[in-house]
PDB file of N, CA and C in Angstrom:
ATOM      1  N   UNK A   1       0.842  -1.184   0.000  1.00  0.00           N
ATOM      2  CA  UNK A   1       0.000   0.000   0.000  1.00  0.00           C
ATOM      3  C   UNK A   1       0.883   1.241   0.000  1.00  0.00           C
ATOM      4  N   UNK A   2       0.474   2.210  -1.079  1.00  0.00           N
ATOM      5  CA  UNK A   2       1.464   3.368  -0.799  1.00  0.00           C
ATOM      6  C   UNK A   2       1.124   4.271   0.324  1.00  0.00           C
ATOM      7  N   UNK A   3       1.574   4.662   1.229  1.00  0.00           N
ATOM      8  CA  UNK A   3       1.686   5.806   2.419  1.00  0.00           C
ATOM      9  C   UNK A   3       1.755   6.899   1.876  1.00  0.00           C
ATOM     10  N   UNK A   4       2.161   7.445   0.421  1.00  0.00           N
ATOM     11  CA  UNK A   4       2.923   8.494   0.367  1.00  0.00           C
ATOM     12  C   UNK A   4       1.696   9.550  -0.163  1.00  0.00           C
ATOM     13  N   UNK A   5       1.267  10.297   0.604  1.00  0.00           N
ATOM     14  CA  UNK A   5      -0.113  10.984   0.009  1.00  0.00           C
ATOM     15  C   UNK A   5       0.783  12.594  -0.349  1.00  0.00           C
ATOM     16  N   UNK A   6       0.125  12.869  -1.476  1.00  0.00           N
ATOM     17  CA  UNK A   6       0.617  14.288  -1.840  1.00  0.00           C
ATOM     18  C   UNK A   6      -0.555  15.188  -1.913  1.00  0.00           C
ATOM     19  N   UNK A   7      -0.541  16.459  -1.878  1.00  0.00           N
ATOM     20  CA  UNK A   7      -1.725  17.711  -1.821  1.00  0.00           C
ATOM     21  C   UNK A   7      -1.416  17.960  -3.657  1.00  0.00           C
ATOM     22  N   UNK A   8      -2.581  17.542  -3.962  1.00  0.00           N
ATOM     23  CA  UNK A   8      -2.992  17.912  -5.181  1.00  0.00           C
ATOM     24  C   UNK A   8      -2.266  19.727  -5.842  1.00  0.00           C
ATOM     25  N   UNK A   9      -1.806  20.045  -6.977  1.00  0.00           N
ATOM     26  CA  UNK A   9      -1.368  21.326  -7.138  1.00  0.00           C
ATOM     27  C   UNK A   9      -2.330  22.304  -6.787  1.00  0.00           C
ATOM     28  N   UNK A  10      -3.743  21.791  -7.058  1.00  0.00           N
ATOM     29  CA  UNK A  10      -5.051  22.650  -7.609  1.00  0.00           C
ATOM     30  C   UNK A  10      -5.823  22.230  -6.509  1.00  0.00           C
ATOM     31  N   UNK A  11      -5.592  21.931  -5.197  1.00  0.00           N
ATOM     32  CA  UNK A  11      -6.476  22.077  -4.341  1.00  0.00           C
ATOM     33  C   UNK A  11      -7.186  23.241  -3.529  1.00  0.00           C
ATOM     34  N   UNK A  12      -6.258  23.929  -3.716  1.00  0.00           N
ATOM     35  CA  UNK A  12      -7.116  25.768  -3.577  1.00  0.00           C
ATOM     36  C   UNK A  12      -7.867  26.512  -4.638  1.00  0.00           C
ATOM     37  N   UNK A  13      -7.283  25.649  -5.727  1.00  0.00           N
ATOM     38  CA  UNK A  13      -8.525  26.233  -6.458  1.00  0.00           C
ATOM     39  C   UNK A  13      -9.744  25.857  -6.419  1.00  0.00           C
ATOM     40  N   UNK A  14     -10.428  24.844  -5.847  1.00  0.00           N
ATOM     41  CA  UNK A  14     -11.626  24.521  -5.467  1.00  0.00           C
ATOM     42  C   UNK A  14     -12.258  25.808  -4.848  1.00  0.00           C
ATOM     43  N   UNK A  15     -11.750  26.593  -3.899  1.00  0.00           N
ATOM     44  CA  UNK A  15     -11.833  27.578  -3.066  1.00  0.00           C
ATOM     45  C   UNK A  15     -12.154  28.739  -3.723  1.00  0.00           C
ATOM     46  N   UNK A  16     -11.787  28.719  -4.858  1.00  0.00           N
ATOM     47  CA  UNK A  16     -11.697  29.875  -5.672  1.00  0.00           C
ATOM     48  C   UNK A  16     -13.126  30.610  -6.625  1.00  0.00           C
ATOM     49  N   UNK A  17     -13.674  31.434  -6.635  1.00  0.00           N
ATOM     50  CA  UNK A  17     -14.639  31.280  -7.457  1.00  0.00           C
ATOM     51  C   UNK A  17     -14.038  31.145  -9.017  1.00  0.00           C
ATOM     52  N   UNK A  18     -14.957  30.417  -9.749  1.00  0.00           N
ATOM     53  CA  UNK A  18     -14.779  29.743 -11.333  1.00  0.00           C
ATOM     54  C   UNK A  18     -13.330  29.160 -11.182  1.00  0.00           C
ATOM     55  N   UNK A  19     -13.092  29.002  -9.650  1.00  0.00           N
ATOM     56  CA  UNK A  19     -11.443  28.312  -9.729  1.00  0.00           C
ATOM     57  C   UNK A  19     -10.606  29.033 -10.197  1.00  0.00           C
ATOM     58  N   UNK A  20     -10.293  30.371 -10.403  1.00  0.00           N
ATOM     59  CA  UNK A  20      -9.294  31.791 -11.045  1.00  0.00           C
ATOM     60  C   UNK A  20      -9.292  32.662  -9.963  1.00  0.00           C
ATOM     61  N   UNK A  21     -10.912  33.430  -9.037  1.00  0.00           N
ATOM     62  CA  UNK A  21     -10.772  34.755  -8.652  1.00  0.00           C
ATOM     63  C   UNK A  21     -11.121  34.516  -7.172  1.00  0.00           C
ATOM     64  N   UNK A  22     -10.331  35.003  -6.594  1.00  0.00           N
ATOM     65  CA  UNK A  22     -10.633  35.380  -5.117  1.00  0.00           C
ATOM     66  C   UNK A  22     -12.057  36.877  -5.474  1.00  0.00           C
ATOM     67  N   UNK A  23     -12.612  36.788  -3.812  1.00  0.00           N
ATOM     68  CA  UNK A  23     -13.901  37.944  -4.031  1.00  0.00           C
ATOM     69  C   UNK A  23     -13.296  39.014  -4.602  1.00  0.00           C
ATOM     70  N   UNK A  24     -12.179  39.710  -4.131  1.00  0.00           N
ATOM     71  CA  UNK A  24     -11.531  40.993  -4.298  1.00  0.00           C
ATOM     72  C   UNK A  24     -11.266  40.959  -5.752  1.00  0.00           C
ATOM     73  N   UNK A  25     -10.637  39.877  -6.123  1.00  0.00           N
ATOM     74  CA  UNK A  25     -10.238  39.876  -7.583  1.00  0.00           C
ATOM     75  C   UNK A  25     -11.512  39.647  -8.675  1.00  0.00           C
ATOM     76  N   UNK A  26     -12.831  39.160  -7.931  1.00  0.00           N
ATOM     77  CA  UNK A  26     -13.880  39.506  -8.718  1.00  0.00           C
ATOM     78  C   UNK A  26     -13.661  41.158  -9.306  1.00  0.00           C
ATOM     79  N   UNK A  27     -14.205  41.411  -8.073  1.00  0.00           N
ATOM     80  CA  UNK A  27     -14.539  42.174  -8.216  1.00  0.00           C
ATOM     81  C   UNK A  27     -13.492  43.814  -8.597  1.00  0.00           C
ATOM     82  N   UNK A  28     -12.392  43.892  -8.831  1.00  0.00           N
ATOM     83  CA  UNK A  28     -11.295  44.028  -9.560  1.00  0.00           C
ATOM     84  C   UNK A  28     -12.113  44.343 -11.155  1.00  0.00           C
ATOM     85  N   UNK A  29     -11.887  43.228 -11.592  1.00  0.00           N
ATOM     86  CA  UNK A  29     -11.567  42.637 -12.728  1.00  0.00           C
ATOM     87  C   UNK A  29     -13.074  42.714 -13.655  1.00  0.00           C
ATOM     88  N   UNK A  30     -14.079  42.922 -12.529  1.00  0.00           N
ATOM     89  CA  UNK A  30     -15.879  43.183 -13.116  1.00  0.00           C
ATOM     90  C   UNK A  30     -15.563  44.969 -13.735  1.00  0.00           C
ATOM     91  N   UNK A  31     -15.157  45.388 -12.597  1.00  0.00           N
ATOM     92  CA  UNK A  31     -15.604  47.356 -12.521  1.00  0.00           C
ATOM     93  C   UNK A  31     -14.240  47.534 -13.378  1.00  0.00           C
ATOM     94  N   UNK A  32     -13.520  47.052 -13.997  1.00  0.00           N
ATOM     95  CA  UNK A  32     -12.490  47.193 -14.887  1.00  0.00           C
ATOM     96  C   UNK A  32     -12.884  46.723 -15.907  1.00  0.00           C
ATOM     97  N   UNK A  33     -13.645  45.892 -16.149  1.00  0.00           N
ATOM     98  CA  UNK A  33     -14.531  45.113 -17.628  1.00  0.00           C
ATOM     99  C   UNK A  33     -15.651  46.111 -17.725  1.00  0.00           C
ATOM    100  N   UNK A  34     -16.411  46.485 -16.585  1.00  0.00           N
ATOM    101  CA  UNK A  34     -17.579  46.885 -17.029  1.00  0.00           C
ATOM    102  C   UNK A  34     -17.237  48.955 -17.216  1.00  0.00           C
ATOM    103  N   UNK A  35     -16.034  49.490 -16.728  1.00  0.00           N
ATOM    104  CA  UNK A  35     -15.792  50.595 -17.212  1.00  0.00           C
ATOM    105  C   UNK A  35     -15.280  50.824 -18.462  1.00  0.00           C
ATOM    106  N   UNK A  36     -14.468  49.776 -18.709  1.00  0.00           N
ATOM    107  CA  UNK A  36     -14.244  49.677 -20.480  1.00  0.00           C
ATOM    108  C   UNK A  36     -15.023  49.375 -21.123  1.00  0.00           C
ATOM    109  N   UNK A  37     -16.417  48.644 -20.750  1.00  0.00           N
ATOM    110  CA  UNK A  37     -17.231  48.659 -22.206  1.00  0.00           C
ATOM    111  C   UNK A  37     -18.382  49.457 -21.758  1.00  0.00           C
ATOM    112  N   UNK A  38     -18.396  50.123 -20.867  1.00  0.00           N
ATOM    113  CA  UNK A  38     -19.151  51.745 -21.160  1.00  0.00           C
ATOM    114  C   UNK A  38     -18.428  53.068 -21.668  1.00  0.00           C
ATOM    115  N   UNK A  39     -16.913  52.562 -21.723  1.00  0.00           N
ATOM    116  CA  UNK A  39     -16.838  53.750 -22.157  1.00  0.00           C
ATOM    117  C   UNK A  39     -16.640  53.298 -23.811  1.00  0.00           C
ATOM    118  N   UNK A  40     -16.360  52.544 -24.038  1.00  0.00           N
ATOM    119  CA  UNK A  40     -16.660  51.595 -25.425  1.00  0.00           C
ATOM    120  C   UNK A  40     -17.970  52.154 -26.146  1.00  0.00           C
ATOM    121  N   UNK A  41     -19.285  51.854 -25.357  1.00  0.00           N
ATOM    122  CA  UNK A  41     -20.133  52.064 -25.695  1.00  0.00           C
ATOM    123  C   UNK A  41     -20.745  53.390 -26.212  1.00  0.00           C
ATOM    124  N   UNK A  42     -20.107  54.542 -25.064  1.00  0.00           N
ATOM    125  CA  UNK A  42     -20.786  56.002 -25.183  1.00  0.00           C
ATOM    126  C   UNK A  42     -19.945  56.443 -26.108  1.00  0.00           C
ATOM    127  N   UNK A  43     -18.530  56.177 -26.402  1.00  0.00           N
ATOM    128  CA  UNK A  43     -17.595  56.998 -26.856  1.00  0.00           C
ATOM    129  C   UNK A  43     -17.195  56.343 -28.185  1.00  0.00           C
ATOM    130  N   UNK A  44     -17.708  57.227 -29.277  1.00  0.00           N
ATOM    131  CA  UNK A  44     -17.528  56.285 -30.539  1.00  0.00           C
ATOM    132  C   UNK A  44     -16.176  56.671 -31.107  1.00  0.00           C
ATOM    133  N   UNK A  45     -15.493  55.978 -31.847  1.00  0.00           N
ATOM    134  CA  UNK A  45     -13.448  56.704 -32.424  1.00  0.00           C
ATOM    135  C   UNK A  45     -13.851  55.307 -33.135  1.00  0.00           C
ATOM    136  N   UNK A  46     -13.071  55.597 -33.996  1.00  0.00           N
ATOM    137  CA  UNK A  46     -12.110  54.793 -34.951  1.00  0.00           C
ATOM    138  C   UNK A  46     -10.821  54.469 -34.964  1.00  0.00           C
ATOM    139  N   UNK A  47     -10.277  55.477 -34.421  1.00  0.00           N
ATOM    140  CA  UNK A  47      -8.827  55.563 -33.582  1.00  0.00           C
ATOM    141  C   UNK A  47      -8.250  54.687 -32.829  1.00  0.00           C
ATOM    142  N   UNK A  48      -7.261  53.742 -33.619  1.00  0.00           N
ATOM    143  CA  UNK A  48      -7.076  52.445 -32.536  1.00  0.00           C
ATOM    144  C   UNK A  48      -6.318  53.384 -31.493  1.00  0.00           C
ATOM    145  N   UNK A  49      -5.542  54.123 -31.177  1.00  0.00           N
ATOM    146  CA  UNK A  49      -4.998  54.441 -30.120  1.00  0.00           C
ATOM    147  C   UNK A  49      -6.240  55.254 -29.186  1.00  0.00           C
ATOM    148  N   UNK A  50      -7.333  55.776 -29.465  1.00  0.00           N
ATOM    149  CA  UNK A  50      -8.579  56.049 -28.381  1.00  0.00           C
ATOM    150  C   UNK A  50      -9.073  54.876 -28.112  1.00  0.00           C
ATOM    151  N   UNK A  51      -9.288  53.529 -28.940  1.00  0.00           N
ATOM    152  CA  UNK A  51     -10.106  52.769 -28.298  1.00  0.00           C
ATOM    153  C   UNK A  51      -8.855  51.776 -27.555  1.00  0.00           C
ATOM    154  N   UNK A  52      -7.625  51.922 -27.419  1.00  0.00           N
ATOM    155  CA  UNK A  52      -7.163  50.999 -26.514  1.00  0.00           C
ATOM    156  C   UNK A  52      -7.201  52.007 -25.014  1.00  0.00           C
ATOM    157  N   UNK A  53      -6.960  53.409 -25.661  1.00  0.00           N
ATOM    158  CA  UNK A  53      -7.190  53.761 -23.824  1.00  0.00           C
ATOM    159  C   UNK A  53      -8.539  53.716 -23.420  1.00  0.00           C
ATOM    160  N   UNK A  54      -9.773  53.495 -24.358  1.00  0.00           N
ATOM    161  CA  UNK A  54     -10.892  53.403 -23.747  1.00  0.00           C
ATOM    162  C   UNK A  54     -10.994  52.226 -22.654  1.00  0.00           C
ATOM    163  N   UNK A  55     -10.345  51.034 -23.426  1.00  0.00           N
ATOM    164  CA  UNK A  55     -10.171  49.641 -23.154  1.00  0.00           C
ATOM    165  C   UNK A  55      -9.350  49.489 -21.972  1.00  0.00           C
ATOM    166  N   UNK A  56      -8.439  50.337 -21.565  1.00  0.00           N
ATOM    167  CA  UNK A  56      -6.924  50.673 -20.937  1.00  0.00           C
ATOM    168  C   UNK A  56      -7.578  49.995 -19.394  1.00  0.00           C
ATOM    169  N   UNK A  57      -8.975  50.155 -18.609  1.00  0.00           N
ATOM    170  CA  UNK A  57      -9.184  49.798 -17.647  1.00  0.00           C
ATOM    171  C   UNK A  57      -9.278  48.178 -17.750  1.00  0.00           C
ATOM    172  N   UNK A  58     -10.272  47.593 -18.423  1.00  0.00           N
ATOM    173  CA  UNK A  58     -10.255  46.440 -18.442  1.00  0.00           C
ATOM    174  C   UNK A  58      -8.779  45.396 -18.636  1.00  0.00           C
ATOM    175  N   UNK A  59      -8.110  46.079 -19.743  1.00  0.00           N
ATOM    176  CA  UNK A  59      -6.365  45.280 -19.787  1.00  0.00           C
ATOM    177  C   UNK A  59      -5.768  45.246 -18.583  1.00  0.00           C
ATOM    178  N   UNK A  60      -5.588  46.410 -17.959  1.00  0.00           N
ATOM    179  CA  UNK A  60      -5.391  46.852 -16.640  1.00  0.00           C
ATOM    180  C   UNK A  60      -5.739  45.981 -15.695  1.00  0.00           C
ATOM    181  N   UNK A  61      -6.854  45.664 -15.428  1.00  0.00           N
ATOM    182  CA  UNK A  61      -7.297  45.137 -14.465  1.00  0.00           C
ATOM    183  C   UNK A  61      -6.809  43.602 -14.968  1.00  0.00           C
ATOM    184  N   UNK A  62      -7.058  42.791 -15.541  1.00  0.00           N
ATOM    185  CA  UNK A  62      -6.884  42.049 -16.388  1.00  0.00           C
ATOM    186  C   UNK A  62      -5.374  41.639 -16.044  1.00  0.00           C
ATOM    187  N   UNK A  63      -4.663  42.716 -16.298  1.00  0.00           N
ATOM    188  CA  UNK A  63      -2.826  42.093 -16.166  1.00  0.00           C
ATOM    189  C   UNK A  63      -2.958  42.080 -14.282  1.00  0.00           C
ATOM    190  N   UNK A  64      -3.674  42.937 -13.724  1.00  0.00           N
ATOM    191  CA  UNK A  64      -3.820  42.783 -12.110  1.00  0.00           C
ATOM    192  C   UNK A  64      -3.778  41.380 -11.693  1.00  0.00           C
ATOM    193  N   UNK A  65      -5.215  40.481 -12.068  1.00  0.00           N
ATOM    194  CA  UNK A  65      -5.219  39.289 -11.317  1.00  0.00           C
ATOM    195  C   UNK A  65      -5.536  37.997 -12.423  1.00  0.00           C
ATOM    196  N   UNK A  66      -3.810  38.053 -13.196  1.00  0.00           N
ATOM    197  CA  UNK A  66      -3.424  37.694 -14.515  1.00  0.00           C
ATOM    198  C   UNK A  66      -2.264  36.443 -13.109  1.00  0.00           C
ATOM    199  N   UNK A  67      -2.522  35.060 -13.063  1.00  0.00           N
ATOM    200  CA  UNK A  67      -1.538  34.428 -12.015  1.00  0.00           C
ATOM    201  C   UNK A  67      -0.432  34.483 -12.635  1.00  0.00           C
ATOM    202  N   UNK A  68       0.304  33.759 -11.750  1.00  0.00           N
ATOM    203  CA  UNK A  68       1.681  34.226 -11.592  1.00  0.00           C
ATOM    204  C   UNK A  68       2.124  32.968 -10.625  1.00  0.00           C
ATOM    205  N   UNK A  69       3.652  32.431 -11.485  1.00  0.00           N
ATOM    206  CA  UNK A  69       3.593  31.387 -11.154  1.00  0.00           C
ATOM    207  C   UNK A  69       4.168  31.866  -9.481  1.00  0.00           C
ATOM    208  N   UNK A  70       4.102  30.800  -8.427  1.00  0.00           N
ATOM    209  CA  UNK A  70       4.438  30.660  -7.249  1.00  0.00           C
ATOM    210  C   UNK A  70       3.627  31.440  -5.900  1.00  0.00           C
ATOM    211  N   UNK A  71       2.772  32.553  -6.957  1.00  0.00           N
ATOM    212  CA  UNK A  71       1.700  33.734  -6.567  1.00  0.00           C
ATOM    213  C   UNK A  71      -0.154  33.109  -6.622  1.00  0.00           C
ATOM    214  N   UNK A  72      -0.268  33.948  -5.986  1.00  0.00           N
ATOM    215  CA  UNK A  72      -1.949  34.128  -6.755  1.00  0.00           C
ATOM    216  C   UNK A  72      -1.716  34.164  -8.410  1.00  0.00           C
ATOM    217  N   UNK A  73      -1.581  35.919  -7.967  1.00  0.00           N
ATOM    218  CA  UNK A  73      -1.744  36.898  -9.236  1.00  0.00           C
ATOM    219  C   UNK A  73      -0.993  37.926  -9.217  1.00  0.00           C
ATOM    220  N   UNK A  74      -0.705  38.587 -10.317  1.00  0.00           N
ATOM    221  CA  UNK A  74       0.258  39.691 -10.191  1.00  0.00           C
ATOM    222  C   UNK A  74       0.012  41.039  -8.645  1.00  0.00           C
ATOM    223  N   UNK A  75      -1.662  41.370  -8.736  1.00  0.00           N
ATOM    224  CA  UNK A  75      -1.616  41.781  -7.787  1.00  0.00           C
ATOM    225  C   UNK A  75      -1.244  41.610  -6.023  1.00  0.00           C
ATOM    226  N   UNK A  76      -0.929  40.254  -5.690  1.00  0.00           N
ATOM    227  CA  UNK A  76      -0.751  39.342  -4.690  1.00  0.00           C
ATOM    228  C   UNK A  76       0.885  39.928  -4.730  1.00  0.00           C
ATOM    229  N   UNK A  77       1.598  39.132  -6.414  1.00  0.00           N
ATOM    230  CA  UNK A  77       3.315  39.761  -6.093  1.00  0.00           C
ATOM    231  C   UNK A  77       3.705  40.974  -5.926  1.00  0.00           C
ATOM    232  N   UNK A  78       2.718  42.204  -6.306  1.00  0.00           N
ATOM    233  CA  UNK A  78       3.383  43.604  -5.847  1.00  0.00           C
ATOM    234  C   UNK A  78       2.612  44.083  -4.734  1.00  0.00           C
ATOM    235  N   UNK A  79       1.362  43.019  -4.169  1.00  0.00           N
ATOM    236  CA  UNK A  79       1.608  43.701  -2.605  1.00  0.00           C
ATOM    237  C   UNK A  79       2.815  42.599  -2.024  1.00  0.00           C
ATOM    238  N   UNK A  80       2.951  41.962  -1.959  1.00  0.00           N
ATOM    239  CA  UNK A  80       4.581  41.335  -1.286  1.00  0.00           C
ATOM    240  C   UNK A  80       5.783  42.038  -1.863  1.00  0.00           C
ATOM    241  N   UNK A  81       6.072  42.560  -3.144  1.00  0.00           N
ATOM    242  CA  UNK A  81       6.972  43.457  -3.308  1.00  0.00           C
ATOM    243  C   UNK A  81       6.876  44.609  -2.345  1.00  0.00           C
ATOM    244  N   UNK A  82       6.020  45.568  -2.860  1.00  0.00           N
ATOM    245  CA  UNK A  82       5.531  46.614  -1.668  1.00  0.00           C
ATOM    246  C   UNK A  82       5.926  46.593  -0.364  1.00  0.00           C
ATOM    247  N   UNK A  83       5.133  45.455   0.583  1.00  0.00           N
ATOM    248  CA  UNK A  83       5.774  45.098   1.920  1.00  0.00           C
ATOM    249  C   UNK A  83       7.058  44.547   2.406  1.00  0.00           C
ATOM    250  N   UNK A  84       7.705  43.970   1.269  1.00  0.00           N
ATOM    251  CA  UNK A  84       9.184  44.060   1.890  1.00  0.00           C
ATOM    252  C   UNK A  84       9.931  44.874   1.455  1.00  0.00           C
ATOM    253  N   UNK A  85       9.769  45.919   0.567  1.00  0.00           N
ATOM    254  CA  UNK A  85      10.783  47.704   0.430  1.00  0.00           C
ATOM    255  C   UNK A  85      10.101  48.624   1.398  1.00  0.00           C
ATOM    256  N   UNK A  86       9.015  48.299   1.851  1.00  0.00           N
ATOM    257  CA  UNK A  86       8.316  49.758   2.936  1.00  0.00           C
ATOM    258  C   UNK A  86       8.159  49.180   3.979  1.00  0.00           C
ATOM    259  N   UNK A  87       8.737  47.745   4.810  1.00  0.00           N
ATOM    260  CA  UNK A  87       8.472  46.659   5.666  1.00  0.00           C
ATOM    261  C   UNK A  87       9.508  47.342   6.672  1.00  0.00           C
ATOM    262  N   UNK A  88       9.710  46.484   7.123  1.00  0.00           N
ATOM    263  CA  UNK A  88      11.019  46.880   8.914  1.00  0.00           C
ATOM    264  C   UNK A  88      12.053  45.914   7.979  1.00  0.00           C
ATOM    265  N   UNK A  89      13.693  46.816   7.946  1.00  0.00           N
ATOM    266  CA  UNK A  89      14.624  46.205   7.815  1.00  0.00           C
ATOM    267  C   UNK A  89      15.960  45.829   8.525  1.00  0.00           C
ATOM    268  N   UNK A  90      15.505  45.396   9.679  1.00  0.00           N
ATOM    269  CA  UNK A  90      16.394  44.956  10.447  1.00  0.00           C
ATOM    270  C   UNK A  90      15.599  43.780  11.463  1.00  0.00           C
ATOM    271  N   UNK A  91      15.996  42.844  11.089  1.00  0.00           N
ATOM    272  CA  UNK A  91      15.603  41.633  12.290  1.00  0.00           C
ATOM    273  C   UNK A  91      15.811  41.264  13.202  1.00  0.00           C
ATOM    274  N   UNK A  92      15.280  41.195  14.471  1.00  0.00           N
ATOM    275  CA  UNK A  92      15.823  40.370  15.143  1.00  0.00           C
ATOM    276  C   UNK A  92      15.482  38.577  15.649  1.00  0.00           C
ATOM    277  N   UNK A  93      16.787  37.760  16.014  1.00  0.00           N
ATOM    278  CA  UNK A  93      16.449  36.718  15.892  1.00  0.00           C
ATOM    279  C   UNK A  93      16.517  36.173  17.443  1.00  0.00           C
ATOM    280  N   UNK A  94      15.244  35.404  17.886  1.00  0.00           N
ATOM    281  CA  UNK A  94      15.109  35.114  19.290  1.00  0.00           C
ATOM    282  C   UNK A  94      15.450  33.793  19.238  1.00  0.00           C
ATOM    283  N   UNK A  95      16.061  32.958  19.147  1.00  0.00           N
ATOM    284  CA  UNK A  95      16.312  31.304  19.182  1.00  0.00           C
ATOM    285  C   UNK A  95      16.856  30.948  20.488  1.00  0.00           C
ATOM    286  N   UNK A  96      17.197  30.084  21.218  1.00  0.00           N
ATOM    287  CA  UNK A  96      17.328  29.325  21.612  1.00  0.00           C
ATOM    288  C   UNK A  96      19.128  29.674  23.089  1.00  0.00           C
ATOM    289  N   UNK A  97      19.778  30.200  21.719  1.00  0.00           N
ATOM    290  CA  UNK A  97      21.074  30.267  21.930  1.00  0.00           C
ATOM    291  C   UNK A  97      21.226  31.722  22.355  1.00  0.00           C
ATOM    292  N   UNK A  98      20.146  32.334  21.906  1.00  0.00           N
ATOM    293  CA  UNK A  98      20.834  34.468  21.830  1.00  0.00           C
ATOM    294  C   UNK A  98      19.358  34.752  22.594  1.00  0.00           C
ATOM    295  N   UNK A  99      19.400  35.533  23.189  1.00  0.00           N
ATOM    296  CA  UNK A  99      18.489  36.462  23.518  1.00  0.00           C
ATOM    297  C   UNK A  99      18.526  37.832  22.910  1.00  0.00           C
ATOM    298  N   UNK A 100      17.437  38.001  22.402  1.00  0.00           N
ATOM    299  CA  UNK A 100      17.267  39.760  21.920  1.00  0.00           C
ATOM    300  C   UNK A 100      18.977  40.123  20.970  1.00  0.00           C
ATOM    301  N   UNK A 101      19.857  39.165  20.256  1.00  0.00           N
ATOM    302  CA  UNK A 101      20.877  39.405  20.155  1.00  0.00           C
ATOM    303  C   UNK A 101      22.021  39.676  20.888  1.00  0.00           C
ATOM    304  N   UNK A 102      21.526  39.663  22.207  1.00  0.00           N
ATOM    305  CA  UNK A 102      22.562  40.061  23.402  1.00  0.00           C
ATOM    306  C   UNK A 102      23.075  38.738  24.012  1.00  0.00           C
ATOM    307  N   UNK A 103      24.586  38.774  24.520  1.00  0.00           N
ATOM    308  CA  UNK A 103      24.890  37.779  25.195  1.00  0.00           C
ATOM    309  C   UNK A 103      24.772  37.837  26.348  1.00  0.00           C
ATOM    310  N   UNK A 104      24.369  36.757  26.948  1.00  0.00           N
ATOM    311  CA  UNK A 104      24.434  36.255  28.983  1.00  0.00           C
ATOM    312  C   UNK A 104      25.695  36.324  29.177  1.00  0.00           C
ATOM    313  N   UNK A 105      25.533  37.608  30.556  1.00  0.00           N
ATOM    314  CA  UNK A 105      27.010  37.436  31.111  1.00  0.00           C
ATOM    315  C   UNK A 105      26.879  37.119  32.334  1.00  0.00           C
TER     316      UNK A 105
END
């Protein structure tokens, strides 16, 4: 009998709605779809460079919660970018051997 049980890659995606979007990233990715095709709609051009900035929200949003391997989604890796350049940079380590970095005298 094998013992050796492994966690499926895609077991959080069960969790996921349509298995892609966390709530936040619904909803992201709706008001970024649904502002590009109203402004699609009201704003008539022929102009491929007006209708990609019309579009510019939905791509936008779109490259946001676009995954990323080892991540969610891109938005997930630049809030972890974010928090470790504006985070605390200096550690300290409490183990076993050191207290507060200081030695017992």
């Amino acid at each position: 009998m094998n013992n050796n049980f492994l966690i499926p890659a895609n077991s959080k995606k069960s969790q996921l709605i349509l298995g892609f979007f966390n709530p936040s990233d619904l909803v992201i990715f709706l008001v970024g779809v649904g502002i590009s095709v109203l402004l699609l709609m009201f704003i008539k051009s022929n102009n491929i460079t007006i209708m990609l900035g019309l579009a510019s929200p939905a791509i936008i949003a779109a490259f946001l919660v676009a995954p990323v391997p080892n991540y969610h989604n891109v938005r997930t890796l630049l809030g972890n970018i974010y928090r470790f350049y504006s985070g605390r940079k200096k550690y300290y380590w409490r183990g076993w051997c050191a207290r507060n970095g200081e030695r017992n005298k």
